[in-house]
Protein backbone atom coordinates (compact mmCIF):
# COMPACT_ATOMS: atom_id res chain seq x y z
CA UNK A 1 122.18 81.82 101.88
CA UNK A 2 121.66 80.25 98.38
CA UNK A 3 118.84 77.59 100.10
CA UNK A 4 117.09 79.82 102.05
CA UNK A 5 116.83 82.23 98.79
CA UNK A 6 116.01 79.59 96.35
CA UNK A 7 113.04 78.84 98.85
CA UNK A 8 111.68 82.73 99.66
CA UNK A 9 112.07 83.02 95.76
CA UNK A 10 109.72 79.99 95.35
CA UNK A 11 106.71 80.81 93.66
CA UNK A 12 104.61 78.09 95.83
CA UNK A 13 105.30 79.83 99.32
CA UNK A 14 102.91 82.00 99.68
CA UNK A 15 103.59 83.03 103.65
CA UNK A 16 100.44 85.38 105.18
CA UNK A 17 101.78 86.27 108.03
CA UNK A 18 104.59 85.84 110.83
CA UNK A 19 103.15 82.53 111.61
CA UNK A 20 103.36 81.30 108.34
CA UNK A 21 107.58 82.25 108.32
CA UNK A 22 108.28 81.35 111.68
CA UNK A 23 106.37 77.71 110.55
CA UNK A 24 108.68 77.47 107.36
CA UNK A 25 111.85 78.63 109.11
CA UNK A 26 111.67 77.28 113.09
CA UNK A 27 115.00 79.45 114.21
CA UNK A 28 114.05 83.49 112.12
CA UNK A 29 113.22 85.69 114.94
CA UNK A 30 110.78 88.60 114.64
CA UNK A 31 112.60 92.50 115.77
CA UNK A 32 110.09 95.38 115.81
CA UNK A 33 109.12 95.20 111.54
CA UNK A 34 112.24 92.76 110.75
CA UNK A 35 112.33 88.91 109.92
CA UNK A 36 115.71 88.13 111.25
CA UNK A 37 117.11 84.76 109.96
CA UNK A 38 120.04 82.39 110.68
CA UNK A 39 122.25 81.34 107.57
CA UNK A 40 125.45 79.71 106.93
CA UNK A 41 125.18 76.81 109.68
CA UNK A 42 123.90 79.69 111.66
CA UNK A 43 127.30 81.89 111.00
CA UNK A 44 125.42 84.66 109.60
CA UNK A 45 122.59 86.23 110.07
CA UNK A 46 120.27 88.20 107.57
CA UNK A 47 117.78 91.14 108.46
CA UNK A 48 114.60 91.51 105.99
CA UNK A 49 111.29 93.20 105.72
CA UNK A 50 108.56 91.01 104.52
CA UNK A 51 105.51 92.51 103.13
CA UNK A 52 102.69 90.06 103.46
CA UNK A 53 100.39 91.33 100.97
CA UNK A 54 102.01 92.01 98.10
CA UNK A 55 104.29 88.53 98.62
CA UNK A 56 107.72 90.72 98.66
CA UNK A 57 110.80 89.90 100.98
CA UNK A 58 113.29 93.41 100.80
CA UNK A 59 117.46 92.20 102.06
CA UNK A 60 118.16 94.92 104.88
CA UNK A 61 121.08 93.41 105.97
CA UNK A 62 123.74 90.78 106.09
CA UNK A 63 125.82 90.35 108.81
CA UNK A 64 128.24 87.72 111.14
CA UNK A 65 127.24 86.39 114.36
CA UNK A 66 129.48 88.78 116.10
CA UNK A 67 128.30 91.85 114.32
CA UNK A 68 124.58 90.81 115.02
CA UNK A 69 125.23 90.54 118.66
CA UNK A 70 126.45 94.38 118.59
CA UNK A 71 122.94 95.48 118.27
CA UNK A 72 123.97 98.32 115.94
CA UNK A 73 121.88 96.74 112.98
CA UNK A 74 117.98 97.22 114.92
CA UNK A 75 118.33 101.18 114.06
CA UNK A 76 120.29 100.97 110.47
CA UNK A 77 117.71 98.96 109.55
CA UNK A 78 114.89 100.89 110.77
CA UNK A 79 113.74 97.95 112.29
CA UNK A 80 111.49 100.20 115.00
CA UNK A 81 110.33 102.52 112.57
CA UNK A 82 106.97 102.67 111.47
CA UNK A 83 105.99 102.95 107.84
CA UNK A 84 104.21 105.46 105.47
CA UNK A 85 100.50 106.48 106.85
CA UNK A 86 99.62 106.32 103.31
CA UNK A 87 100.31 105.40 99.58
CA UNK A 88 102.79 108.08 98.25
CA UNK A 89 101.38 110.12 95.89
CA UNK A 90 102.82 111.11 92.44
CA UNK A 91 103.26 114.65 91.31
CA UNK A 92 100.38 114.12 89.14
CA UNK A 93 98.94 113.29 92.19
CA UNK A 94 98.30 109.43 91.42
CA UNK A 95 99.42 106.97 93.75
């Protein structure tokens, strides 16, 4: 977990789209909206959000192999829901 963080955190990968991940890490799968990748000597697996355009990658979840497999993970992560329409708008009403 500490490789594959020490490379998302590098500030020379600059991935633009699922392509781009999927080039950089051969095994991360794609779910819905969640970058699903194998850690540990593939004992673990960890469930993120990546946000393309603004260069973030948000932890959802960590989890075992076994866990994983139970499928529970797809809706705690919200991996199948779709975001805001909009920005969110202050109560000054700036976004």
């Amino acid at each position: 977990m500490r490789a594959w963080h020490t490379h998302v955190s590098d500030k020379s990968v600059a991935w633009r789209n699922w392509s781009d991940t999927k080039t950089t890490f051969g095994t991360a799968d794609l779910v819905g909206n969640c970058a699903v990748f194998n850690v540990g000597g593939n004992k673990y697996r960890l469930v993120c959000r990546i946000l393309y355009p603004s260069q973030k990658v948000f932890i959802l979840k960590v989890m075992t192999h076994k866990e994983y497999d139970q499928d529970k993970w797809k809706a705690e992560c919200g991996c199948f829901a779709s975001g805001p329409k909009q920005p969110m708008k202050t109560r000054k009403g700036r976004e």
